[in-house]
N, C-alpha and C. Protein backbone atom coordinates (compact mmCIF):
# COMPACT_ATOMS: atom_id res chain seq x y z
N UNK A 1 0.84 -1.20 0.00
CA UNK A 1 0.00 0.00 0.00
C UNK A 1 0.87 1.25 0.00
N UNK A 2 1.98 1.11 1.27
CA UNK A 2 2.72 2.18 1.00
C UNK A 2 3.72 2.23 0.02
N UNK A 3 4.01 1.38 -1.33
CA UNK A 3 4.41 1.62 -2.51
C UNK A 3 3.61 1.85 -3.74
N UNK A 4 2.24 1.37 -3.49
CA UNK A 4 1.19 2.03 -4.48
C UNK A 4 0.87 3.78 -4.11
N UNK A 5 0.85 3.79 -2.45
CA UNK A 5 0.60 5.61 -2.46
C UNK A 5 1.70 6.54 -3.03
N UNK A 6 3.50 5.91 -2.83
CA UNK A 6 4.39 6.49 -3.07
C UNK A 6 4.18 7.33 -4.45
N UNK A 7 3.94 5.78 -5.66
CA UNK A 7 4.17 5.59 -6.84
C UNK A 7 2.78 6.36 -7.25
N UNK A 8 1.44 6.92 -6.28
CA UNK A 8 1.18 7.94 -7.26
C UNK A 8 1.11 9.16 -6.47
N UNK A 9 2.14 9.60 -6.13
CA UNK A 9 2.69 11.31 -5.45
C UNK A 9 3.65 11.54 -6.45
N UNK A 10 4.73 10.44 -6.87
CA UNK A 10 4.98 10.42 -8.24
C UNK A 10 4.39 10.91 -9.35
N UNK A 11 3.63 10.47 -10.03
CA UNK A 11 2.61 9.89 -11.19
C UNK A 11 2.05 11.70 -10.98
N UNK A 12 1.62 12.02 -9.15
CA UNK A 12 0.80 13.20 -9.96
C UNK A 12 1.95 14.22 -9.90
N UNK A 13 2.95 14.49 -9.40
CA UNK A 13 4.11 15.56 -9.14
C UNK A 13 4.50 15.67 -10.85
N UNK A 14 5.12 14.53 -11.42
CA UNK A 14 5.41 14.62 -12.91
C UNK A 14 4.62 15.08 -13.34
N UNK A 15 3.15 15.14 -13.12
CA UNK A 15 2.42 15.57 -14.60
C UNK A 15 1.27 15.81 -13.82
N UNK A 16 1.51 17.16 -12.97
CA UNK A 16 0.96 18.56 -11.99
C UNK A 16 0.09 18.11 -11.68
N UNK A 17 -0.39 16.69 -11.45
CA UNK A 17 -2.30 16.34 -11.15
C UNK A 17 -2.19 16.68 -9.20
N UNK A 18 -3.17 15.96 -8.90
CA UNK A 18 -3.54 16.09 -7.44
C UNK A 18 -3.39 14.91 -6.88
N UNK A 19 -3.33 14.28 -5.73
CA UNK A 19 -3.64 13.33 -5.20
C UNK A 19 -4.21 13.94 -4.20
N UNK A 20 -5.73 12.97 -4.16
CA UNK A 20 -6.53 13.36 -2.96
C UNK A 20 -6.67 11.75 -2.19
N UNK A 21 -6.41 12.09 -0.95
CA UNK A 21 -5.99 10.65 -0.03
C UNK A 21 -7.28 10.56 1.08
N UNK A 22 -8.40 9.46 0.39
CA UNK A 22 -9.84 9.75 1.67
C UNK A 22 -9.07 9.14 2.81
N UNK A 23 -9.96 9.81 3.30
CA UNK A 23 -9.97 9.81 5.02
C UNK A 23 -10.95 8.97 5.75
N UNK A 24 -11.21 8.32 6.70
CA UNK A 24 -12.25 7.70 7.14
C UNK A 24 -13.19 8.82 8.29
N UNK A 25 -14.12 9.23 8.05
CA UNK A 25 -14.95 10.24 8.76
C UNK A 25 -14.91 9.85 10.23
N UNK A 26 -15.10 10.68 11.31
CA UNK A 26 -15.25 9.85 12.40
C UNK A 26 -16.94 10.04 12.85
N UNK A 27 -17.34 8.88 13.43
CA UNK A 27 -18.42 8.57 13.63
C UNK A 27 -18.94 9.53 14.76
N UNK A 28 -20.34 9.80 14.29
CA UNK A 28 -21.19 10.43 15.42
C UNK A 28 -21.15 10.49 16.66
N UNK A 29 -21.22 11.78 17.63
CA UNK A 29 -21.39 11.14 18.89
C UNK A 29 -22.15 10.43 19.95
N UNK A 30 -23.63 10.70 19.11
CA UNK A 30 -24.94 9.99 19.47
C UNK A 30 -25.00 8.46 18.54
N UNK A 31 -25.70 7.76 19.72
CA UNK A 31 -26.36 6.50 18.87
C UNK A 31 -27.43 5.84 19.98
N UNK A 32 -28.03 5.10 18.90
CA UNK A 32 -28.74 4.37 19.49
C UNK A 32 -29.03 3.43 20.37
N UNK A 33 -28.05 3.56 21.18
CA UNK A 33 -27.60 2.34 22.29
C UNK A 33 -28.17 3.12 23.29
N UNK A 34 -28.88 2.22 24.01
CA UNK A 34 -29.80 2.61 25.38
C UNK A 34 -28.93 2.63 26.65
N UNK A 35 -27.70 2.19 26.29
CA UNK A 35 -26.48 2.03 27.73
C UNK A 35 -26.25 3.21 27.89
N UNK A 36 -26.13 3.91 26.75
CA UNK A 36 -25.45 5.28 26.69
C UNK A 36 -26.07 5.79 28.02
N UNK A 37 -27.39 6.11 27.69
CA UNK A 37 -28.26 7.09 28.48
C UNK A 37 -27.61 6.72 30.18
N UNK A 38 -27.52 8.21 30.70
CA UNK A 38 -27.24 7.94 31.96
C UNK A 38 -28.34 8.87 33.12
N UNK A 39 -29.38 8.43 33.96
CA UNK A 39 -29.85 9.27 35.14
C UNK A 39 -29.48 10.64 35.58
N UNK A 40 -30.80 11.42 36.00
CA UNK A 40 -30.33 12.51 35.89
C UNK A 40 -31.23 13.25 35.57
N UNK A 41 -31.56 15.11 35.62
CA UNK A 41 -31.70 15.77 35.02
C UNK A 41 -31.51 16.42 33.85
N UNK A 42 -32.49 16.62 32.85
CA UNK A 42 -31.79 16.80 31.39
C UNK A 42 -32.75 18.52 31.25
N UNK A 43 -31.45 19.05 30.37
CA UNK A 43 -32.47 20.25 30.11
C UNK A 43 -32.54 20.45 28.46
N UNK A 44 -33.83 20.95 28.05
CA UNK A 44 -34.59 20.47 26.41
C UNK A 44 -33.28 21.68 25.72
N UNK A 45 -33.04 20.81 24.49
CA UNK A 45 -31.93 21.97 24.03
C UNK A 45 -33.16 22.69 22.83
N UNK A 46 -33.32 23.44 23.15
CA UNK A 46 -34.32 24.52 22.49
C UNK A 46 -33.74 24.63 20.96
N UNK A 47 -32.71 24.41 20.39
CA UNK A 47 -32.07 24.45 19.20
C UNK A 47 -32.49 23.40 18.40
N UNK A 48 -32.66 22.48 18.86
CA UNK A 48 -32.85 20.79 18.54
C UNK A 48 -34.26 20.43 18.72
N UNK A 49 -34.73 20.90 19.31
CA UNK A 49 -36.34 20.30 20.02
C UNK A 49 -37.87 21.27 18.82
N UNK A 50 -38.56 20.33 18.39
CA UNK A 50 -39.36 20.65 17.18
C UNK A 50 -40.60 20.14 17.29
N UNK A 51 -41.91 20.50 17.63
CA UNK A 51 -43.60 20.03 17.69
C UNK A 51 -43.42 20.48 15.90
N UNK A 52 -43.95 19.49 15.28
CA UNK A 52 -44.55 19.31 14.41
C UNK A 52 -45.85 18.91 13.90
N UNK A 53 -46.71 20.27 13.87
CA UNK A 53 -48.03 19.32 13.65
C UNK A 53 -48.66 19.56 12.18
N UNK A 54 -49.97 18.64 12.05
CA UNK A 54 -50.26 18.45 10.49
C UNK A 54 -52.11 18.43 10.45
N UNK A 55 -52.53 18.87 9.75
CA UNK A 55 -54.00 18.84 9.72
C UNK A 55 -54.63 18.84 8.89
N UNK A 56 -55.88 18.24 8.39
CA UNK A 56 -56.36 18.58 7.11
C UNK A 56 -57.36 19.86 6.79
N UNK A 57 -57.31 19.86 5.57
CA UNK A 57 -57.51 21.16 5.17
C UNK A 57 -58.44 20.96 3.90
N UNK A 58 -59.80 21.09 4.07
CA UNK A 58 -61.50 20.79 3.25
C UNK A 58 -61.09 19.51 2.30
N UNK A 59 -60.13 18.72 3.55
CA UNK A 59 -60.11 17.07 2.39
C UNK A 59 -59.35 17.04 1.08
N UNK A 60 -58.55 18.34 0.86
CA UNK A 60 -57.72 18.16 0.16
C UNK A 60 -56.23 18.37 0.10
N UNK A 61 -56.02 18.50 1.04
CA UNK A 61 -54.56 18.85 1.73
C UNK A 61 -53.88 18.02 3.26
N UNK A 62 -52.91 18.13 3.16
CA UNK A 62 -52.81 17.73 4.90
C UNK A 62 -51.48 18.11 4.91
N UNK A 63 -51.69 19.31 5.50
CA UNK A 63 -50.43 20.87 6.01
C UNK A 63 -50.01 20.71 7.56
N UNK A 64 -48.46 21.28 6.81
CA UNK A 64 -48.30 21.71 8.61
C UNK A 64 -47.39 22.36 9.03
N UNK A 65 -47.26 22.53 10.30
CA UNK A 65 -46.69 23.20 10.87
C UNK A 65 -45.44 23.34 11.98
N UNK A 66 -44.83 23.60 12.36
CA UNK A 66 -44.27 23.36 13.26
C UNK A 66 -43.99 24.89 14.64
N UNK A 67 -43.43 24.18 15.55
CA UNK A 67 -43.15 25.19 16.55
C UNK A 67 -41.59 25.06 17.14
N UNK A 68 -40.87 26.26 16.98
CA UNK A 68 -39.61 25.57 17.75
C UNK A 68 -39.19 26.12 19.12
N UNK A 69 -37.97 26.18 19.44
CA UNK A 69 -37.68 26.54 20.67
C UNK A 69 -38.31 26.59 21.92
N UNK A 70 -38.99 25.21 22.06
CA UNK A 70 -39.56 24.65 23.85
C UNK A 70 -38.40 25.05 24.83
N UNK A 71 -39.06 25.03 25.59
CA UNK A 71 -38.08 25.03 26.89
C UNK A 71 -38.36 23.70 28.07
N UNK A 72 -37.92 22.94 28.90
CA UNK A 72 -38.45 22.54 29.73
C UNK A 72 -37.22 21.16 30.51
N UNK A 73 -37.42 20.55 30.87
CA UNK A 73 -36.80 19.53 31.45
C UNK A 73 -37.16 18.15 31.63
N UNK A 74 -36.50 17.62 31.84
CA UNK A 74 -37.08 15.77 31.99
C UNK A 74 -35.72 14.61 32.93
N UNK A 75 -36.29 14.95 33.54
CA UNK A 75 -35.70 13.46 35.00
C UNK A 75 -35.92 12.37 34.31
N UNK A 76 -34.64 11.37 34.14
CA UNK A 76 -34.54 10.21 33.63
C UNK A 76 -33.79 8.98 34.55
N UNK A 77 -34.22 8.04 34.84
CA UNK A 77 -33.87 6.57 35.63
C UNK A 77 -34.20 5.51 34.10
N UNK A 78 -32.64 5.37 33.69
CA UNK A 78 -32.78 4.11 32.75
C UNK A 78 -33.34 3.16 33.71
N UNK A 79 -33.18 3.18 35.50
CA UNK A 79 -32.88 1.35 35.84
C UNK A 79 -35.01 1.08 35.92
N UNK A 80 -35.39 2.83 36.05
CA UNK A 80 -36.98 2.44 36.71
C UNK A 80 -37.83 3.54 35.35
N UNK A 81 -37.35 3.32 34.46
CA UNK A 81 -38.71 4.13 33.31
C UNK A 81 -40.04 4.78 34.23
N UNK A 82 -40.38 3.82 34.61
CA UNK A 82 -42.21 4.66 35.49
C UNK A 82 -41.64 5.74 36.11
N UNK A 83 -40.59 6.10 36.79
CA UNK A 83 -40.05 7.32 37.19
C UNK A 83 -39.91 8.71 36.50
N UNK A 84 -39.16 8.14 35.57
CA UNK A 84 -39.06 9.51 34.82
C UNK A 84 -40.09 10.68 34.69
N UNK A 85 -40.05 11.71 34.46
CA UNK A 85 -40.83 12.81 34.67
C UNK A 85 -40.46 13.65 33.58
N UNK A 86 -40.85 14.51 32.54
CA UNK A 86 -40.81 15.49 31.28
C UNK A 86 -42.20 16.32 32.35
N UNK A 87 -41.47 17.73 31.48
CA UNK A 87 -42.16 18.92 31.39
C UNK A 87 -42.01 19.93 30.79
N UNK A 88 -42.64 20.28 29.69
CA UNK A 88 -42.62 21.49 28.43
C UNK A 88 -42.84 22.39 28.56
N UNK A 89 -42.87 23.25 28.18
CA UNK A 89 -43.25 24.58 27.74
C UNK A 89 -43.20 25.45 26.09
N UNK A 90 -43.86 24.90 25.59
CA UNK A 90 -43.95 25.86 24.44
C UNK A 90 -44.39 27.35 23.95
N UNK A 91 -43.60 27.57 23.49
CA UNK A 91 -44.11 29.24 22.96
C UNK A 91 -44.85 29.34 21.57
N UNK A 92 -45.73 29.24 21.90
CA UNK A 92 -47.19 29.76 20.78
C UNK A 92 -46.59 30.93 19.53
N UNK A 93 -45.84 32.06 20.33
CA UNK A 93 -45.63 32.68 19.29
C UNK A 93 -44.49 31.90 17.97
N UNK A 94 -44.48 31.01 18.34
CA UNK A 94 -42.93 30.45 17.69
C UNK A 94 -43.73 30.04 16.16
N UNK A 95 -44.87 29.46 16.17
CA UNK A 95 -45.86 28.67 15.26
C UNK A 95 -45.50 29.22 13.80
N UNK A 96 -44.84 28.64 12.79
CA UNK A 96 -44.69 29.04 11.75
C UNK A 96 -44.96 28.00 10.47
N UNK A 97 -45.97 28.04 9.60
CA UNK A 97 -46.76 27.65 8.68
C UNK A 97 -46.01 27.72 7.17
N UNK A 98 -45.25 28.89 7.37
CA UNK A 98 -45.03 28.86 6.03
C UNK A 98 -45.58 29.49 5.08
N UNK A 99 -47.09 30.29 6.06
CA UNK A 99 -47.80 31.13 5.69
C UNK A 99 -47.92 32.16 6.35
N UNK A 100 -47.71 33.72 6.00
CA UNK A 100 -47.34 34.70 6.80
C UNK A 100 -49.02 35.18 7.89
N UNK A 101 -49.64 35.16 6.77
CA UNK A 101 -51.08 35.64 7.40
C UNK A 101 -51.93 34.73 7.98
N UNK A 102 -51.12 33.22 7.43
CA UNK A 102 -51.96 32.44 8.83
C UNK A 102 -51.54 32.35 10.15
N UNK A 103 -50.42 32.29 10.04
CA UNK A 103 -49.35 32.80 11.17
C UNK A 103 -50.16 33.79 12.10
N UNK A 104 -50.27 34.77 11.97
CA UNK A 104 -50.96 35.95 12.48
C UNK A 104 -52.51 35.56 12.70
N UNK A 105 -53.19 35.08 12.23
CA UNK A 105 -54.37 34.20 12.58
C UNK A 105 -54.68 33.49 13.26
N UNK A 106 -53.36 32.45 13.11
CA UNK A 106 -53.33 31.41 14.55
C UNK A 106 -53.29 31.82 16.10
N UNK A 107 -52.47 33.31 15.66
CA UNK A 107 -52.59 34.15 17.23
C UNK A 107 -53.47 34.66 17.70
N UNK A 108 -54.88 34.74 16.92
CA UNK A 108 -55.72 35.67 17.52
C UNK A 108 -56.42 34.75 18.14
N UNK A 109 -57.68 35.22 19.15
CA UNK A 109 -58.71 34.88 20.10
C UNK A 109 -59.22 33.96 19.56
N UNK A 110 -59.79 33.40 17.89
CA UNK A 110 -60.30 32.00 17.63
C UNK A 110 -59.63 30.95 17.57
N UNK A 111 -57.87 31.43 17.99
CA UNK A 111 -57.48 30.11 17.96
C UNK A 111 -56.56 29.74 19.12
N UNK A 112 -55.40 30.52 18.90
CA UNK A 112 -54.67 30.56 20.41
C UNK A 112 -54.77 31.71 21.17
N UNK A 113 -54.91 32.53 21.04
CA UNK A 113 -55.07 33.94 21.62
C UNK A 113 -53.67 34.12 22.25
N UNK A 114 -52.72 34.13 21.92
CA UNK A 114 -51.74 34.43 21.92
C UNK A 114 -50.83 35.32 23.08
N UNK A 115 -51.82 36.51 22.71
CA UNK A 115 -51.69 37.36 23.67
C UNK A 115 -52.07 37.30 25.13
N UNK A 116 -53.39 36.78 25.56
CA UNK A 116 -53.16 36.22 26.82
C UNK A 116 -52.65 34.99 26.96
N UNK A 117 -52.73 33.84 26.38
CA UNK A 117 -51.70 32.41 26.72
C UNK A 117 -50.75 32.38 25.32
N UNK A 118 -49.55 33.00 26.13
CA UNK A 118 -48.46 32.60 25.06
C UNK A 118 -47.75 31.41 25.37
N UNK A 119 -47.96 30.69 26.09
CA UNK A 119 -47.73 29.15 26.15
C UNK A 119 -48.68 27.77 26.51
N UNK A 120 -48.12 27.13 25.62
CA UNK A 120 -48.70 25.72 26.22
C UNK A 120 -47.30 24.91 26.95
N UNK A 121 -48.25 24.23 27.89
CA UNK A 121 -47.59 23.25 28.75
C UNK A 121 -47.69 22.21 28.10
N UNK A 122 -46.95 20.91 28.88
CA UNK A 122 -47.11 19.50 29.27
C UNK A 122 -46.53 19.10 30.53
N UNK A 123 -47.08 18.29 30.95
CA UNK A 123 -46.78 17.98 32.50
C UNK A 123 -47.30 16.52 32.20
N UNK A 124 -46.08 15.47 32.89
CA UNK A 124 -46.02 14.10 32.61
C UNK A 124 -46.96 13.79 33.59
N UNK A 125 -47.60 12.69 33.99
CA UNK A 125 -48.62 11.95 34.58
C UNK A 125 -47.66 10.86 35.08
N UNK A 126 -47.43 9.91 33.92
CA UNK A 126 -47.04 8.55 33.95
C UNK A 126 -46.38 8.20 32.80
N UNK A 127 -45.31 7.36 33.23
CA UNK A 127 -44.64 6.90 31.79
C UNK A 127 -44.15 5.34 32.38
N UNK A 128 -44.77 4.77 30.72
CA UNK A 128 -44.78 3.54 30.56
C UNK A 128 -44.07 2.63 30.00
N UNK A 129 -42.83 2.29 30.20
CA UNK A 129 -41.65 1.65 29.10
C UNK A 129 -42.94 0.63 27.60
N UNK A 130 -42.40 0.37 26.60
CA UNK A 130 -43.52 0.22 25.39
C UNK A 130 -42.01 -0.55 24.63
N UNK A 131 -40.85 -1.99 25.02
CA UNK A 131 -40.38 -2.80 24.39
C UNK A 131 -38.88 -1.73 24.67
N UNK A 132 -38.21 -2.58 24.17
CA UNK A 132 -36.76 -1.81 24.96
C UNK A 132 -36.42 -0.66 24.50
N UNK A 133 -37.13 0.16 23.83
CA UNK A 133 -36.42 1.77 23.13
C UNK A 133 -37.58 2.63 23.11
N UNK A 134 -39.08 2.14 23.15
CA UNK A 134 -40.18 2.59 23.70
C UNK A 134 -40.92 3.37 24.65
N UNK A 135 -41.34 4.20 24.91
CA UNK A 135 -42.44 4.55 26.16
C UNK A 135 -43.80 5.44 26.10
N UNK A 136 -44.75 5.18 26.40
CA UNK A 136 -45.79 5.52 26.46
C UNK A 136 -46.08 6.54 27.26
N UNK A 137 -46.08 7.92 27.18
CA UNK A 137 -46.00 8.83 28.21
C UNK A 137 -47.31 9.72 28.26
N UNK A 138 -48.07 9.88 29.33
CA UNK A 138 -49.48 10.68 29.66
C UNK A 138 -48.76 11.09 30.82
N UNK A 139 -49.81 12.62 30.20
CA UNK A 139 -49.78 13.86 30.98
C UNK A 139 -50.84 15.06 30.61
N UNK A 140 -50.54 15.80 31.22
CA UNK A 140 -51.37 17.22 31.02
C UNK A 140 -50.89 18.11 29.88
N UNK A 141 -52.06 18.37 29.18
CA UNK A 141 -51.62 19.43 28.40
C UNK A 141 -52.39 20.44 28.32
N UNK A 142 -51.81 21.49 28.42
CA UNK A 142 -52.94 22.85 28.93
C UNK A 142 -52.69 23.75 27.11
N UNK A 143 -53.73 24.29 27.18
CA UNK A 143 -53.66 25.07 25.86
C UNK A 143 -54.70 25.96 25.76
N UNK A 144 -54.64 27.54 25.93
CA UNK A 144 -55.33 28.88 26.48
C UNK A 144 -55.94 28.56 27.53
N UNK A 145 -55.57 27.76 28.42
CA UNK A 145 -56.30 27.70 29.51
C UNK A 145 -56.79 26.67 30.23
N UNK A 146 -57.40 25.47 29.07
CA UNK A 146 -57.52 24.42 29.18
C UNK A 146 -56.54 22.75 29.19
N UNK A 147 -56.97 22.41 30.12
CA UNK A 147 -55.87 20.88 30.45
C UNK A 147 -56.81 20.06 29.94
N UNK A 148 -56.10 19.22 29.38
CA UNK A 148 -56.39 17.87 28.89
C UNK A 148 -55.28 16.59 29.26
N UNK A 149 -56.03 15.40 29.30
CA UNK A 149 -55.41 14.53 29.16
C UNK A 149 -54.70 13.72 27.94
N UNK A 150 -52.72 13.42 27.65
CA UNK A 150 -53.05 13.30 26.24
C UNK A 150 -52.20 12.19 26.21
N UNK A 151 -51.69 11.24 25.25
CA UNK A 151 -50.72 10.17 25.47
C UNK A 151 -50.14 10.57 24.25
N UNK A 152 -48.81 10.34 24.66
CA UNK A 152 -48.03 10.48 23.35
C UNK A 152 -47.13 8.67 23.74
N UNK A 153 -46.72 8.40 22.40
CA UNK A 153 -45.65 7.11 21.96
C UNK A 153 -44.50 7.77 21.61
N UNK A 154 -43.20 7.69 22.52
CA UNK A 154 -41.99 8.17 22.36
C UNK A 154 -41.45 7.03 22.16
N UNK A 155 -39.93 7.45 22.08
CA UNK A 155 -38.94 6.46 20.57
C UNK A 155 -37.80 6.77 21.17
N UNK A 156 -36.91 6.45 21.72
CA UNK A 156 -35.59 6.49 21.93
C UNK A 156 -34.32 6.66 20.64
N UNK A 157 -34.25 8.22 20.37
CA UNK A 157 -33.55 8.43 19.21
C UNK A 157 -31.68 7.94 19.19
N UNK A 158 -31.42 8.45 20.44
CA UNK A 158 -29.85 8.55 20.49
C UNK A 158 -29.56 9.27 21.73
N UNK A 159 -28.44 8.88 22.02
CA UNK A 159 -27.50 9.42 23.58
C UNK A 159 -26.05 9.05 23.58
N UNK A 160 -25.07 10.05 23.78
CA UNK A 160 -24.00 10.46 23.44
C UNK A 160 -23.57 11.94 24.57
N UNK A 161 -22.27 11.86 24.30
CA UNK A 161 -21.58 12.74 24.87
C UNK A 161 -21.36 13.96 23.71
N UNK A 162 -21.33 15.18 23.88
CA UNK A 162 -21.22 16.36 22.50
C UNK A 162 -19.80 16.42 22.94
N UNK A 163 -18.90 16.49 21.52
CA UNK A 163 -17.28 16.92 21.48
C UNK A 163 -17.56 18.16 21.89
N UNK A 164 -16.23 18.70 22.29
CA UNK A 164 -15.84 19.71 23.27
C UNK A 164 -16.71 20.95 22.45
N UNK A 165 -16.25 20.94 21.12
CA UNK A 165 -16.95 21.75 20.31
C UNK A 165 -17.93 22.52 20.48
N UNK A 166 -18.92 21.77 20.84
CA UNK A 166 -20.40 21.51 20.88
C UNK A 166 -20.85 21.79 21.99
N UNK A 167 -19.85 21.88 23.14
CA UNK A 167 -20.14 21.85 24.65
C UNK A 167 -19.80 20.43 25.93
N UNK A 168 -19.46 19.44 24.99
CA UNK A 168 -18.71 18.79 25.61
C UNK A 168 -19.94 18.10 26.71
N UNK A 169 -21.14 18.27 26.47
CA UNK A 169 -22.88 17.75 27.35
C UNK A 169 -22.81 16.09 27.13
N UNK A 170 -23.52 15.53 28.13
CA UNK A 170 -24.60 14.47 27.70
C UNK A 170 -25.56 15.05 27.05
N UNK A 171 -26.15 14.37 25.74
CA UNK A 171 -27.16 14.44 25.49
C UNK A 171 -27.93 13.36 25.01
N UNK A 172 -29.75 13.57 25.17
CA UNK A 172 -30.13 12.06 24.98
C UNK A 172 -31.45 13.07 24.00
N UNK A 173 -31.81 12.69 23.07
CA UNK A 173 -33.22 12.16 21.78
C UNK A 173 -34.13 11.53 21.70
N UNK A 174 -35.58 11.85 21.75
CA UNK A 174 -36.21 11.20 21.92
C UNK A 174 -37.43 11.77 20.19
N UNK A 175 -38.09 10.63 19.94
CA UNK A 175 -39.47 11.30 18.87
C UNK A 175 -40.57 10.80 19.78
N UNK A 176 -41.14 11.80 19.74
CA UNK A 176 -42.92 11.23 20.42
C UNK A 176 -43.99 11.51 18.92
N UNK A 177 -44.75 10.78 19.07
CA UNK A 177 -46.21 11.05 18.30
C UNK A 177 -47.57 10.81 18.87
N UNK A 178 -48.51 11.89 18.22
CA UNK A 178 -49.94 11.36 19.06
C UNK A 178 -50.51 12.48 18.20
N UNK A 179 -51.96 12.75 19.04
CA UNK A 179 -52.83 13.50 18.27
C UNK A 179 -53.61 14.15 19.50
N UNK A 180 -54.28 15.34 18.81
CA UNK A 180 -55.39 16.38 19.83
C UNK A 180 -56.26 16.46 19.25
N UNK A 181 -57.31 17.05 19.83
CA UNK A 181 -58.61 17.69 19.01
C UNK A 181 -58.36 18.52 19.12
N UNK A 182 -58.37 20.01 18.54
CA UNK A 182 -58.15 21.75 19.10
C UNK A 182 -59.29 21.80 19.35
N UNK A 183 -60.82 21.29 19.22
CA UNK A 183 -62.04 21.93 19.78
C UNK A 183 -61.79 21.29 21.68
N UNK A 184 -61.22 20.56 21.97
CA UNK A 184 -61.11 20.30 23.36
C UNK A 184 -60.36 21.27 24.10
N UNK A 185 -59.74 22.26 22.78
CA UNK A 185 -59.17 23.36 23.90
C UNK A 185 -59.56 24.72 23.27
N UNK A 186 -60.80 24.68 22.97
CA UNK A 186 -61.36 26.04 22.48
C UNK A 186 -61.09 27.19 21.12
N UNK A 187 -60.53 25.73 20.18
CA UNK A 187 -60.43 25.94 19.10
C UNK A 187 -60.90 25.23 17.87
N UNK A 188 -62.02 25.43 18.09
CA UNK A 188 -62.77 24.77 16.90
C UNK A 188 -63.40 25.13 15.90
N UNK A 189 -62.66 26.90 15.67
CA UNK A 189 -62.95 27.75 14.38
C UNK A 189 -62.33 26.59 12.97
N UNK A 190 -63.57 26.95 12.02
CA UNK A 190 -63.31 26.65 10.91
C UNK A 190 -64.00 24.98 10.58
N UNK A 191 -63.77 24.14 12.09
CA UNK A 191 -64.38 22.83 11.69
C UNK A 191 -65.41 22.82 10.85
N UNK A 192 -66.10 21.69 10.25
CA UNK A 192 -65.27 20.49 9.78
C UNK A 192 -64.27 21.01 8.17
N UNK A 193 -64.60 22.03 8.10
CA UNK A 193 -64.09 22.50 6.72
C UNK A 193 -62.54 22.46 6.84
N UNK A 194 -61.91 22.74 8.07
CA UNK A 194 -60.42 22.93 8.41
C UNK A 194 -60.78 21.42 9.97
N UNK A 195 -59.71 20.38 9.86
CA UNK A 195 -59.85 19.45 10.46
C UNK A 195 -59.88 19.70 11.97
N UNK A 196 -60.39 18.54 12.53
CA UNK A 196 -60.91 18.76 14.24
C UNK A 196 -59.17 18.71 14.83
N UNK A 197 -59.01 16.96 14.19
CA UNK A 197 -58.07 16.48 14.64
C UNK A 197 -56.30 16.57 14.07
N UNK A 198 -55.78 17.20 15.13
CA UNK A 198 -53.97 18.01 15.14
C UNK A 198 -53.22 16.44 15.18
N UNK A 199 -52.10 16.12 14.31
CA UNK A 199 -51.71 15.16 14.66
C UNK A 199 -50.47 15.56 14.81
N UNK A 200 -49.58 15.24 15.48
CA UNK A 200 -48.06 15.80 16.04
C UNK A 200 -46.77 15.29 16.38
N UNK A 201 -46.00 15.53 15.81
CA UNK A 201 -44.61 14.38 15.78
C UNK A 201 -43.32 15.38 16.68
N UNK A 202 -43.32 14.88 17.75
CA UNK A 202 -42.01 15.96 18.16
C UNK A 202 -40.84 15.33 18.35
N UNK A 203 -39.86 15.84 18.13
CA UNK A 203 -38.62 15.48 17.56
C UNK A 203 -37.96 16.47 18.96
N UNK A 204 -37.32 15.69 20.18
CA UNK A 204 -36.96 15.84 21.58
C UNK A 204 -35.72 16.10 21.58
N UNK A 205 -34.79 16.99 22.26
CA UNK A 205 -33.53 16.83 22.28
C UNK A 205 -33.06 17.37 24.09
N UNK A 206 -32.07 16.72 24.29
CA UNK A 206 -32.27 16.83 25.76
C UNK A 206 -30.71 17.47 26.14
N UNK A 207 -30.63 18.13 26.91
CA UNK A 207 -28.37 18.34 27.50
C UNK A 207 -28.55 18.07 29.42
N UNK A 208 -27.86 17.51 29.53
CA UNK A 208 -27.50 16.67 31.15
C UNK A 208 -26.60 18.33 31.39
């Protein structure tokens, strides 16, 4: 090998070419190994952390949306799952469509009212391990005012240490999915023409 690399530093020096010599990338610092994860307090990295929701729209569309920069925390026991504890906070104003003037719509009094509840919560109840990378998590979710009961199915994305770079954190990933009605929290402008039911994929990111 090291007379085939010699013989072309050669090959390109005589006749001005390049030699480009790959490299092997180094691997991620997250993965999917559940050992990783270690107990503890985690706080939501607001950079990373994404509600994504989707709805239909007079049966011919199904749009959506997302919200970023949550704030909140989550207590984790790999050895006892039923322990663990999450708690959110989202900012309403964050809601961006992709559409400027629905945007501004979504804030007023028929839907979130913005201005008096600029956040929704979640507050864990119970969490249910759901097969070894799994968990089933119910809790409260308040939205202008109103709590509901809601279950989401979370997913164990990845957990890793961040290079120094990065901050040098534990961090652990999670995806949840589930669904709401918005008329259960006093938003049921537009039904059935604009859909009842919000369905929602959040994409979790956590720093120890």
């Amino acid at each position: 090998m090291r007379k085939l690399l010699i013989s072309a530093v050669a090959v390109a020096t005589l006749t001005g070419g390049t030699v480009v010599i790959a490299q092997q990338m180094p691997a991620a610092p997250g993965a999917k190994d559940p050992a990783r994860v270690t107990g503890g307090t985690y706080q939501i990295d607001p950079g990373h952390t994404q509600v994504v929701f989707a709805y239909d729209h007079m049966g011919f569309s199904n749009n959506l949306g997302i919200i970023s920069e949550s704030t909140g925390t989550l207590t984790l026991d790999p050895k006892n799952v039923a322990a663990s504890k999450v708690s959110v906070e989202v900012p309403i104003s964050n809601i961006r469509t992709g559409v400027a003037k629905l945007d501004e719509h979504l804030m007023k009094p028929e839907f979130f009212d913005s201005a008096k509840f600029p956040k929704a919560t979640f507050v864990s109840t119970a969490v249910k391990a759901d097969g070894p990378t799994g968990a089933e998590i119910t809790g409260n979710l308040t939205i202008k005012g109103v709590t509901k009961p809601v279950t989401l199915d979370a997913e164990f994305y990845g957990a890793g240490k961040a290079p120094a770079m990065a901050g040098g954190k534990e961090n652990v990933g999670f995806v949840a999915t589930g669904a709401v009605k918005r008329s259960d929290f006093k938003m049921g402008y537009g039904v059935p023409m604009v859909g009842d039911t919000i369905e929602l994929k959040i994409v979790a990111a956590f720093q120890k």
